[in-house]
N, C-alpha and C. Protein backbone atom coordinates (compact mmCIF):
# COMPACT_ATOMS: atom_id res chain seq x y z
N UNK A 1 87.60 126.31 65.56
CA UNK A 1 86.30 126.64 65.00
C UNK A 1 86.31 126.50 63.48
N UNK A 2 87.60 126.77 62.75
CA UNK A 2 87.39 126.96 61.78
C UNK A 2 87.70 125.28 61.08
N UNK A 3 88.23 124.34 61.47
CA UNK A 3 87.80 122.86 61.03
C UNK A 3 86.45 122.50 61.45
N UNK A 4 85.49 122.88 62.43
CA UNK A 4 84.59 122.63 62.61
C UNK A 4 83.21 123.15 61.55
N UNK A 5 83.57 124.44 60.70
CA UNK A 5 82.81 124.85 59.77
C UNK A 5 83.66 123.66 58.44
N UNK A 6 84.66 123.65 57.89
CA UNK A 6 85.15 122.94 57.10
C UNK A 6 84.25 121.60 57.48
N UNK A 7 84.59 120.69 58.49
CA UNK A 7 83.86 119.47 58.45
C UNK A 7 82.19 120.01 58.44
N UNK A 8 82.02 120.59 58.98
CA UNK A 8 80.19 120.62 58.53
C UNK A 8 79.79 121.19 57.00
N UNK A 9 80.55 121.56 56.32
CA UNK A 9 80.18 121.67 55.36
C UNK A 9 80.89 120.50 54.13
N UNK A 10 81.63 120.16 54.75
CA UNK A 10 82.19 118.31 53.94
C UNK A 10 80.83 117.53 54.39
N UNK A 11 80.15 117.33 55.20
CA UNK A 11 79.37 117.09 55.68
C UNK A 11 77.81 117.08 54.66
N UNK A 12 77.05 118.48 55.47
CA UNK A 12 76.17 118.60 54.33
C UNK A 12 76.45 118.83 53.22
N UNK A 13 77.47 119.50 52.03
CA UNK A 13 77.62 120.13 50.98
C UNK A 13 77.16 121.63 51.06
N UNK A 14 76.82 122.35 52.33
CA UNK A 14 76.97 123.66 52.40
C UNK A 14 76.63 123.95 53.71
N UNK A 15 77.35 125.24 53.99
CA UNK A 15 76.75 125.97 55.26
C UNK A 15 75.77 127.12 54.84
N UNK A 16 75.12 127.52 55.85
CA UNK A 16 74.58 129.06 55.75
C UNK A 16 75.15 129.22 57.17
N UNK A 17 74.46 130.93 57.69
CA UNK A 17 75.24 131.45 58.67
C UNK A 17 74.25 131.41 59.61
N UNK A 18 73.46 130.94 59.01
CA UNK A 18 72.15 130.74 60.14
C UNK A 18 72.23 129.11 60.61
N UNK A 19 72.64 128.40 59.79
CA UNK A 19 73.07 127.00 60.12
C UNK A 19 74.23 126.57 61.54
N UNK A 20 75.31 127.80 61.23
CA UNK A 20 76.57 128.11 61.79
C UNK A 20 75.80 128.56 63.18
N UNK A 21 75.19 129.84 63.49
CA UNK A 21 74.94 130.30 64.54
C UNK A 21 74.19 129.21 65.30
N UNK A 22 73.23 128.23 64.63
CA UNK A 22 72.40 127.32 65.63
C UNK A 22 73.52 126.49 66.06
N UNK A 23 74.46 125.51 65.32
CA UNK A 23 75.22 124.36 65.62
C UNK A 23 76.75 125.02 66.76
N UNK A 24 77.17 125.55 66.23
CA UNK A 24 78.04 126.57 66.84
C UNK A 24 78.22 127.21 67.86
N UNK A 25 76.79 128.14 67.77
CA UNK A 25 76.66 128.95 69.24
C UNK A 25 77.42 130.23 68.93
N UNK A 26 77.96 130.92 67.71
CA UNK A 26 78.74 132.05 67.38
C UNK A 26 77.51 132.83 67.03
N UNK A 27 77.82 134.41 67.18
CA UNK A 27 76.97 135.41 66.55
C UNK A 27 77.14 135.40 65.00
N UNK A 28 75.66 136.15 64.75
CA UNK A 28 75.68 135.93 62.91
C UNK A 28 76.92 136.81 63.09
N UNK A 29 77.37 138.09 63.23
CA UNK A 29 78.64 138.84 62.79
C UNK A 29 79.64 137.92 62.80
N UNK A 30 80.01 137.19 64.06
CA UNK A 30 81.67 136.05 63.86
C UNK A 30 81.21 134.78 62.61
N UNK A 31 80.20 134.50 62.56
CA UNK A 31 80.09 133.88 61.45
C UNK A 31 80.05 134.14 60.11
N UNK A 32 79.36 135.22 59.43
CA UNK A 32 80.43 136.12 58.51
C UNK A 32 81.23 136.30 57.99
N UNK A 33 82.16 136.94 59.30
CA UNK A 33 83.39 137.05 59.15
C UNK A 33 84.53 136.01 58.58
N UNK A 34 84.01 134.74 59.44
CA UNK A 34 84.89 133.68 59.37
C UNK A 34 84.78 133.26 57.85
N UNK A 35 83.18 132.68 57.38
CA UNK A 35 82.98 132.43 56.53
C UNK A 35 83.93 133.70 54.76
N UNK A 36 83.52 135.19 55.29
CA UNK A 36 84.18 135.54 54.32
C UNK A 36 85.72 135.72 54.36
N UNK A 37 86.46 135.33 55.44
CA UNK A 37 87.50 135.03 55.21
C UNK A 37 88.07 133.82 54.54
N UNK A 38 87.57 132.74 54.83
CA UNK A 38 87.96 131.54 54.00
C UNK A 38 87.18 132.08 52.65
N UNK A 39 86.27 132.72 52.32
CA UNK A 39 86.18 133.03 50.96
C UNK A 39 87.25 133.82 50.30
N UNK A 40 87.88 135.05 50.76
CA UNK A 40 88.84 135.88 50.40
C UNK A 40 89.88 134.62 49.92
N UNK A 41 90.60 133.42 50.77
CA UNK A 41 91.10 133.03 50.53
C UNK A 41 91.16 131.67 49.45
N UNK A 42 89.91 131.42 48.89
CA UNK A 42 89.48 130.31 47.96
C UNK A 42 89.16 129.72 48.46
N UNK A 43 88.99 129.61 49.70
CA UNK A 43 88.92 127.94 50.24
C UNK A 43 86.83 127.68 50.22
N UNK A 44 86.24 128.49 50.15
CA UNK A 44 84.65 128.85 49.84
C UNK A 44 84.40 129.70 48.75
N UNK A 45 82.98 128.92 48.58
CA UNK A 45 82.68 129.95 47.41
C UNK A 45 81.29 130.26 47.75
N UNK A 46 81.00 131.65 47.77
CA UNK A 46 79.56 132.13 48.67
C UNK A 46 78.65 132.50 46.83
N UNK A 47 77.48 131.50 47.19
CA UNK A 47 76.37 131.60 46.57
C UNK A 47 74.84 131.86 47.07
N UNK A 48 74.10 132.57 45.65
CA UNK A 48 72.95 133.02 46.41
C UNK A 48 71.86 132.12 46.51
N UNK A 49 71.07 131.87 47.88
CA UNK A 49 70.17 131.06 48.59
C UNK A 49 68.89 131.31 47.84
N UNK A 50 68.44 132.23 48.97
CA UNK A 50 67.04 132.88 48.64
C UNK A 50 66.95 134.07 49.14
N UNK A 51 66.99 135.21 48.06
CA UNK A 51 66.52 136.53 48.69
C UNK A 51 68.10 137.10 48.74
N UNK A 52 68.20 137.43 50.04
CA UNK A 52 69.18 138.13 49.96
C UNK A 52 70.24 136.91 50.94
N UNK A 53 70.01 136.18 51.17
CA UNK A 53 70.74 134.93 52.10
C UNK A 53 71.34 134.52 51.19
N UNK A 54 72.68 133.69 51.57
CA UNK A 54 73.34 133.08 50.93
C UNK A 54 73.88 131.69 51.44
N UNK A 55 75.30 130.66 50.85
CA UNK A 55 75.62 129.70 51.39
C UNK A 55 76.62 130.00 50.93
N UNK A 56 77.61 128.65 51.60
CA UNK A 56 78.88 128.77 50.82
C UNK A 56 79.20 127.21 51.14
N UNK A 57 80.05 127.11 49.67
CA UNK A 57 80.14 125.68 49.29
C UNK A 57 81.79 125.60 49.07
N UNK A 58 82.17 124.29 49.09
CA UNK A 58 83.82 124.38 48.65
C UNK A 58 84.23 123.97 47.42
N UNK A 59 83.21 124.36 46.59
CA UNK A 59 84.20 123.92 45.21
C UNK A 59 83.15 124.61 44.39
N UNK A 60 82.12 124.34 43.22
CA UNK A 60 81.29 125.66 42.26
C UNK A 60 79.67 125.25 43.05
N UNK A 61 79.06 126.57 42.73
CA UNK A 61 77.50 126.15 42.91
C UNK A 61 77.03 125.20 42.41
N UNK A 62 75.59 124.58 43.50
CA UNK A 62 75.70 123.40 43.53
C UNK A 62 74.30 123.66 42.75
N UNK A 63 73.61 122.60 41.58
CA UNK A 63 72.41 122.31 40.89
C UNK A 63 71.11 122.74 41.65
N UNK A 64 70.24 122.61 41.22
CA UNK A 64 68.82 123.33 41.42
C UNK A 64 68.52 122.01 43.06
N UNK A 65 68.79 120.86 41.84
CA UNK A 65 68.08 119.53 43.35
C UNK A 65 68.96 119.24 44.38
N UNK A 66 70.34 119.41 43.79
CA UNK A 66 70.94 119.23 45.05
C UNK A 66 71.24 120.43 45.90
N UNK A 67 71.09 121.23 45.47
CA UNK A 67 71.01 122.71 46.68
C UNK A 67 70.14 121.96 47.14
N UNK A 68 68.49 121.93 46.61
CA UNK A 68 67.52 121.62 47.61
C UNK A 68 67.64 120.19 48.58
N UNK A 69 68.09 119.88 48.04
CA UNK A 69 68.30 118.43 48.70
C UNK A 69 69.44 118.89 49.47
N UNK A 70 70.25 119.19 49.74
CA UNK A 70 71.44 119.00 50.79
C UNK A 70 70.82 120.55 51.78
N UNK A 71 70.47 121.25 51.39
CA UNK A 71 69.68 122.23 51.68
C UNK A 71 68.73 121.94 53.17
N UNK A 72 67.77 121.06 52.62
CA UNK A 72 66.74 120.66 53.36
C UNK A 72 67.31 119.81 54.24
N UNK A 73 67.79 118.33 54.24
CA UNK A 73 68.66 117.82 54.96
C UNK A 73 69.42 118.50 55.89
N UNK A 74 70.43 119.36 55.57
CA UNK A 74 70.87 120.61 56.74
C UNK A 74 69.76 121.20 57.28
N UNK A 75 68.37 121.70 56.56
CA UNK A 75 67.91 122.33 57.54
C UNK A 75 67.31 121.38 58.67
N UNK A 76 66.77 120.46 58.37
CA UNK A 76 66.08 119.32 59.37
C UNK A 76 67.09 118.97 60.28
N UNK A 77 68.25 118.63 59.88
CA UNK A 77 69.18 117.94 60.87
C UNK A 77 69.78 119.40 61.64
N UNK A 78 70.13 120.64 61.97
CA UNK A 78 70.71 121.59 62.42
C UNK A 78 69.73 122.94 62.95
N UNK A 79 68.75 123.63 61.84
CA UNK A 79 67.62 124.11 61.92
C UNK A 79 66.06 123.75 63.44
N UNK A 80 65.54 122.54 63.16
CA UNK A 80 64.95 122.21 63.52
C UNK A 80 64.75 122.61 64.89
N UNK A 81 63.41 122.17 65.79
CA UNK A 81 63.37 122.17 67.26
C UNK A 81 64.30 121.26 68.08
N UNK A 82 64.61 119.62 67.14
CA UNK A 82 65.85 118.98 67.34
C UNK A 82 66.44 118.65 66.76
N UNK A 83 68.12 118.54 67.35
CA UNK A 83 68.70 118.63 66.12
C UNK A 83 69.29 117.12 66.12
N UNK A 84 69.22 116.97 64.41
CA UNK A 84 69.87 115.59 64.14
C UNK A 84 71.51 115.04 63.91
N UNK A 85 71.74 114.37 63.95
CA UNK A 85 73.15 113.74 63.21
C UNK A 85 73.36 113.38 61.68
N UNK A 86 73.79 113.75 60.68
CA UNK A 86 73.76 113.46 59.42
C UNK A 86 75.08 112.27 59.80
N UNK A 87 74.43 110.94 59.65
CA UNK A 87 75.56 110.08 59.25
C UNK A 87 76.06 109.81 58.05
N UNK A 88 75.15 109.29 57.31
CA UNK A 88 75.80 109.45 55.37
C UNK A 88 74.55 109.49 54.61
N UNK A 89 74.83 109.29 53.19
CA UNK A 89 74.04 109.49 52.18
C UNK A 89 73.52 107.98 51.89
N UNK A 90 72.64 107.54 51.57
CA UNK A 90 72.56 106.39 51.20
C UNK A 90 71.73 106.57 50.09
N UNK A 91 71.81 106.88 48.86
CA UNK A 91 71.31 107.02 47.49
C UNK A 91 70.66 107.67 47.69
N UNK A 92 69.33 107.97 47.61
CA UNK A 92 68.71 109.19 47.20
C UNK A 92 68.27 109.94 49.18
N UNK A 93 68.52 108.86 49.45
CA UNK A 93 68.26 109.49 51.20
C UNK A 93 69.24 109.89 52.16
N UNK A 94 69.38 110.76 53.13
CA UNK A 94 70.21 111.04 54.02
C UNK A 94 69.68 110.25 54.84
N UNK A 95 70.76 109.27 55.95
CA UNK A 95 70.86 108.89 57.07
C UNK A 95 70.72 109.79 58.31
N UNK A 96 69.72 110.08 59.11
CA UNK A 96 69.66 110.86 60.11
C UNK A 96 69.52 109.99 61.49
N UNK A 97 70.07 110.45 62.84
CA UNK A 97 69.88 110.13 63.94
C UNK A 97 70.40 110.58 64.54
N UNK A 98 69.46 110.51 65.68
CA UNK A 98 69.62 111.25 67.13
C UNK A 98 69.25 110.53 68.65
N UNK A 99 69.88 110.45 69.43
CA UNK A 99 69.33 109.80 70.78
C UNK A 99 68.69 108.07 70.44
N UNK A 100 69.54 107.41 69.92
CA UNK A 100 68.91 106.20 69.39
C UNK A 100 68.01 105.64 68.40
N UNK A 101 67.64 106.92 67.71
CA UNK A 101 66.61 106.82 66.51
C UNK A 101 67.39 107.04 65.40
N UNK A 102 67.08 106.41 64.44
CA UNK A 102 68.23 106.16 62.94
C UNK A 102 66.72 106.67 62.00
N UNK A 103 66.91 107.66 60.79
CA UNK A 103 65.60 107.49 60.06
C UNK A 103 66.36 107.57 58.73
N UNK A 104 65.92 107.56 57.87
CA UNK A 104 66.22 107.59 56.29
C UNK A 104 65.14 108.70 56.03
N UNK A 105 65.88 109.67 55.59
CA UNK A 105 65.13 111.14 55.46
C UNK A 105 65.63 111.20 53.91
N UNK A 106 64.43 110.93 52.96
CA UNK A 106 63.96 111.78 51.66
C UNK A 106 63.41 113.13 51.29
N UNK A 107 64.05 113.86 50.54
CA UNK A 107 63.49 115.48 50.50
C UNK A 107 62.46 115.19 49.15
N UNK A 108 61.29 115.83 49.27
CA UNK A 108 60.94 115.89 48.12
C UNK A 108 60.74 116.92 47.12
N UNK A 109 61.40 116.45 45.81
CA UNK A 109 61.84 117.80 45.01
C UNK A 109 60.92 118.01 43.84
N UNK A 110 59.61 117.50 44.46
CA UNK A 110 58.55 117.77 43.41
C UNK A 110 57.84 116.81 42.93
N UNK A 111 56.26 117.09 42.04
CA UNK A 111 55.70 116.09 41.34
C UNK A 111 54.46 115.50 42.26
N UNK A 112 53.56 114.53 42.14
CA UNK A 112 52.42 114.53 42.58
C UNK A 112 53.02 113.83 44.02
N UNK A 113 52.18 114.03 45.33
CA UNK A 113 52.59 113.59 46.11
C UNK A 113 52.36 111.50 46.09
N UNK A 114 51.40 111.35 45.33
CA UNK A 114 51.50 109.54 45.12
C UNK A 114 53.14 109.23 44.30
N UNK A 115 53.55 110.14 43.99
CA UNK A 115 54.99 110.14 42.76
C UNK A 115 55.68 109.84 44.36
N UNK A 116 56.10 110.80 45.03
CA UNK A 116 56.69 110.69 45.73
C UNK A 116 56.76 109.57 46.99
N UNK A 117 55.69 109.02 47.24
CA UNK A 117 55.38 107.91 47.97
C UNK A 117 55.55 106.38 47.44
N UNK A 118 54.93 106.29 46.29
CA UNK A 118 55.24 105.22 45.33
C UNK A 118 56.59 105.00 44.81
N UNK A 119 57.35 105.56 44.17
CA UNK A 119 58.42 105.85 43.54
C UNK A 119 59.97 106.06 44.68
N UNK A 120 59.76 107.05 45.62
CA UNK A 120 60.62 107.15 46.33
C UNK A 120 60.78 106.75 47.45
N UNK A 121 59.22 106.67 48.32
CA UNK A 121 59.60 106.00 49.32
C UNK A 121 59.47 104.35 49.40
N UNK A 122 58.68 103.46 48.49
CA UNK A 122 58.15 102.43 48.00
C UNK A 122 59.72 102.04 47.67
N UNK A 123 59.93 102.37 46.85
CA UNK A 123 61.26 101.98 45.94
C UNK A 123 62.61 101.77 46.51
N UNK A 124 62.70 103.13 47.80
CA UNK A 124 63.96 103.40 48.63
C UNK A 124 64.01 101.58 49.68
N UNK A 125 62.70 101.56 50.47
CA UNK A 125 62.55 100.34 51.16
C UNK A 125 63.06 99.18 50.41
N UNK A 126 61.90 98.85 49.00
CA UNK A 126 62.76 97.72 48.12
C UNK A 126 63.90 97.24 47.90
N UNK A 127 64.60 98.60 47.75
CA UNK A 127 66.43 98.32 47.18
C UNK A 127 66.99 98.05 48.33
N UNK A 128 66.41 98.37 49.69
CA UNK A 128 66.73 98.48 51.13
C UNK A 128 66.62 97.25 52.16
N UNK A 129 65.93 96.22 51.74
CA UNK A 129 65.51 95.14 52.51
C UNK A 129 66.15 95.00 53.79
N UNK A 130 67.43 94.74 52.97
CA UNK A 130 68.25 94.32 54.21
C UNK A 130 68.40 94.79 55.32
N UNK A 131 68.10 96.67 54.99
CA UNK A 131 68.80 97.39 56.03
C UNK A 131 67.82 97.74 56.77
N UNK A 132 66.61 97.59 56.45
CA UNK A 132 65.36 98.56 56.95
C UNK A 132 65.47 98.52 58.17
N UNK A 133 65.56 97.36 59.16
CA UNK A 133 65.64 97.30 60.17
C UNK A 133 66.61 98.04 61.53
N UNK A 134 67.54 99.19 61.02
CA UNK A 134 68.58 99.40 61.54
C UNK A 134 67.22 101.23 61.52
N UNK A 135 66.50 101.22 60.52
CA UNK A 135 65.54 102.37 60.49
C UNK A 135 64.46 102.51 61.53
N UNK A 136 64.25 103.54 61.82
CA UNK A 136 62.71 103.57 63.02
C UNK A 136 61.88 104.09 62.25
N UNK A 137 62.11 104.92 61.25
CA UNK A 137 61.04 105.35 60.25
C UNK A 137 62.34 106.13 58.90
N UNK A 138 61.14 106.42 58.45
CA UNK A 138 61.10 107.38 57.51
C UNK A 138 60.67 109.07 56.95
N UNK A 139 61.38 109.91 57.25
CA UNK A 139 61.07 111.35 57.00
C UNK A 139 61.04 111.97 55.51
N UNK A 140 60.08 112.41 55.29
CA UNK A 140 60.14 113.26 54.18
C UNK A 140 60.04 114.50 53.99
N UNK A 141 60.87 115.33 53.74
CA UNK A 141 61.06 116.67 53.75
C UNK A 141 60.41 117.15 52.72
N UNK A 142 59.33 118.21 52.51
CA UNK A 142 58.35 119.08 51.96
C UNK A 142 58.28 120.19 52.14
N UNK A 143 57.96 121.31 51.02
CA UNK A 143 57.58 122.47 50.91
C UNK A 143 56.73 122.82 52.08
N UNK A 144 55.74 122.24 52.19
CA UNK A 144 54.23 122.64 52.48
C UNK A 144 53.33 121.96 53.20
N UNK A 145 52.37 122.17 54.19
CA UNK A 145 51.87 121.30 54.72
C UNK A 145 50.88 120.67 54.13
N UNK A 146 49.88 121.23 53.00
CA UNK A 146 49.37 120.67 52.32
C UNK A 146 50.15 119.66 51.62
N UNK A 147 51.14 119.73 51.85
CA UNK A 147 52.08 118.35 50.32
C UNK A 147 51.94 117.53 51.36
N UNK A 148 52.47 117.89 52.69
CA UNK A 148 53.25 116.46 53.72
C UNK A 148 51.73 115.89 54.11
N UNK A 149 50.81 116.42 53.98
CA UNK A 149 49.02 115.86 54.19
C UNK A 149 49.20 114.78 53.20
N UNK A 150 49.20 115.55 52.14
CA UNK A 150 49.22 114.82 50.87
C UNK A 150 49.86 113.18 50.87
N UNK A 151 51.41 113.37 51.06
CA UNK A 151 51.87 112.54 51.21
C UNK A 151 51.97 111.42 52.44
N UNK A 152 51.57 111.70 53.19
CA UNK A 152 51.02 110.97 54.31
C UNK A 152 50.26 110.41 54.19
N UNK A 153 48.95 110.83 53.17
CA UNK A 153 47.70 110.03 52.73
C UNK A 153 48.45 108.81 51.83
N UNK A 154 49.22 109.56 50.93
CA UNK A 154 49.25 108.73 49.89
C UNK A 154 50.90 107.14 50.45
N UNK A 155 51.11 107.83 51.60
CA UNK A 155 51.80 106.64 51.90
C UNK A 155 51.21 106.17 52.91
N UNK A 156 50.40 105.88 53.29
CA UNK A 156 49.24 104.98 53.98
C UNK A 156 48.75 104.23 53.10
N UNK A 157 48.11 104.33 51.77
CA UNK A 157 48.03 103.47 50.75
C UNK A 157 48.98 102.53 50.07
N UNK A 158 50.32 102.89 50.04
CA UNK A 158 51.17 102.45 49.65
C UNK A 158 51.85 101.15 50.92
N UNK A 159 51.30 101.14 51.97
CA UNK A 159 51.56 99.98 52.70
C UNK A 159 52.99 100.08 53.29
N UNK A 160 53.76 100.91 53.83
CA UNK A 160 55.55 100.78 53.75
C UNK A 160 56.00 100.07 54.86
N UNK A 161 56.75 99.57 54.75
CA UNK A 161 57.36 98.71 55.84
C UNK A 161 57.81 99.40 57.06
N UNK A 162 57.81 100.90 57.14
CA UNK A 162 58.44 101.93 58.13
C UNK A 162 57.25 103.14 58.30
N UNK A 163 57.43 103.24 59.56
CA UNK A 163 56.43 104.66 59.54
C UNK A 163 56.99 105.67 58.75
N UNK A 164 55.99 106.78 58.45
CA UNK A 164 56.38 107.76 57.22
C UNK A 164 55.86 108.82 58.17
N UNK A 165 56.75 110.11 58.26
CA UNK A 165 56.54 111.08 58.96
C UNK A 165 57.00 112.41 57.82
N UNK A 166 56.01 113.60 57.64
CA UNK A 166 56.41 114.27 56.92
C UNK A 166 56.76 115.71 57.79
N UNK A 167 57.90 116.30 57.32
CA UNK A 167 58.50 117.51 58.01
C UNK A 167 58.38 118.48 56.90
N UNK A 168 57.55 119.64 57.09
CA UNK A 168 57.65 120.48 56.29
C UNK A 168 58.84 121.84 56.45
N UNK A 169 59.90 122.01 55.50
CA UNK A 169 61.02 123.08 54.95
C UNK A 169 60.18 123.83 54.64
N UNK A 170 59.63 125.22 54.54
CA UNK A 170 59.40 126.13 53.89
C UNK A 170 60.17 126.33 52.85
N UNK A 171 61.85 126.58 53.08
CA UNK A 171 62.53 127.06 52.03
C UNK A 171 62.38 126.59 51.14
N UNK A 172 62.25 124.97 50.81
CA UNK A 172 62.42 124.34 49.60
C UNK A 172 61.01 124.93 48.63
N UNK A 173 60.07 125.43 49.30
CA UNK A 173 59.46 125.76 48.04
C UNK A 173 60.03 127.13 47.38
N UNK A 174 60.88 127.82 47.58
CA UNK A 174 61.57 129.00 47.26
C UNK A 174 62.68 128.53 46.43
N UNK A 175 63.12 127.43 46.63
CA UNK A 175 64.45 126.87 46.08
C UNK A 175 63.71 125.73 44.62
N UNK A 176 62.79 125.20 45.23
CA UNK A 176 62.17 123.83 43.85
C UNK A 176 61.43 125.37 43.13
N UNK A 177 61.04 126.38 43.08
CA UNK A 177 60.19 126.94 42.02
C UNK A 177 61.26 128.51 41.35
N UNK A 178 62.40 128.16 41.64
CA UNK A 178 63.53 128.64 40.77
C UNK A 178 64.80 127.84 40.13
């Protein structure tokens, strides 16, 4: 069990214990535990989330965007009603798939939702040509459902070579407005 928390958190760049209990199948108490034992011993370092929740990472706390970003990514791929496969990073996007579907999942960490459509998802495809095709779409992870409206409108205008599906995180608006 306990290489199996090590690789999932080499993985996303952090666990929570709520992450642990969905993928796992352990009670929040054995998860805890485990987790603050590899903390006692250095091998984690437990930082604060939101509120009174926490994570734990293996080396110092991680920046404002990439908490949110590796954040959100864990929550979509583990969290969710289904759960995904994080295969790798591919510049500003996580590789996700499940049951034969491959998507390129962008979090968005702010700014007008045409910013985010134009700029990130416009831009991600461009540098991408080659690969697009190995994609079934495209996910974008959002605060809010008003944003993922938002951005849905505004990538319908933008023409993209991949369907654009927006998944709204709650957390990240707790995490982008600290």
């Amino acid at each position: 069990m306990g290489d199996a928390i090590l690789a999932l958190t080499e993985r996303f760049g952090l666990v929570t214990v709520e992450m642990l209990v969905a993928v796992l199948g352990l009670s929040p108490n054995a998860v805890v535990k485990r987790l603050l034992r590899r903390e006692r011993r250095g091998e984690f370092v437990k930082c604060r989330l939101i509120g009174s929740r926490h994570y734990w990472h293996r080396k110092k706390p991680l920046g404002t965007q990439a908490l949110a970003r590796r954040f959100a990514v864990m929550a979509f791929c583990c969290l969710g009603e289904s759960h995904w496969e994080l295969e790798r990073w591919d510049g500003p996007a996580a590789v996700c798939s499940r049951v034969g579907r491959r998507e390129a999942v962008v979090v968005d960490l702010g700014g007008p939702a045409d910013h985010v459509a134009r700029r990130k998802l416009r831009d991600f495809c461009a540098e991408r040509q080659e690969r697009l095709a190995s994609y079934a779409g495209l996910s974008v992870l959002t605060p809010t459902a008003e944003k993922a409206r938002k951005i849905g409108l505004a990538a319908r205008e933008h023409t993209l070579p991949l369907p654009v599906r927006c998944v709204v995180i709650e957390d990240l608006f707790y995490l982008l407005a600290h």
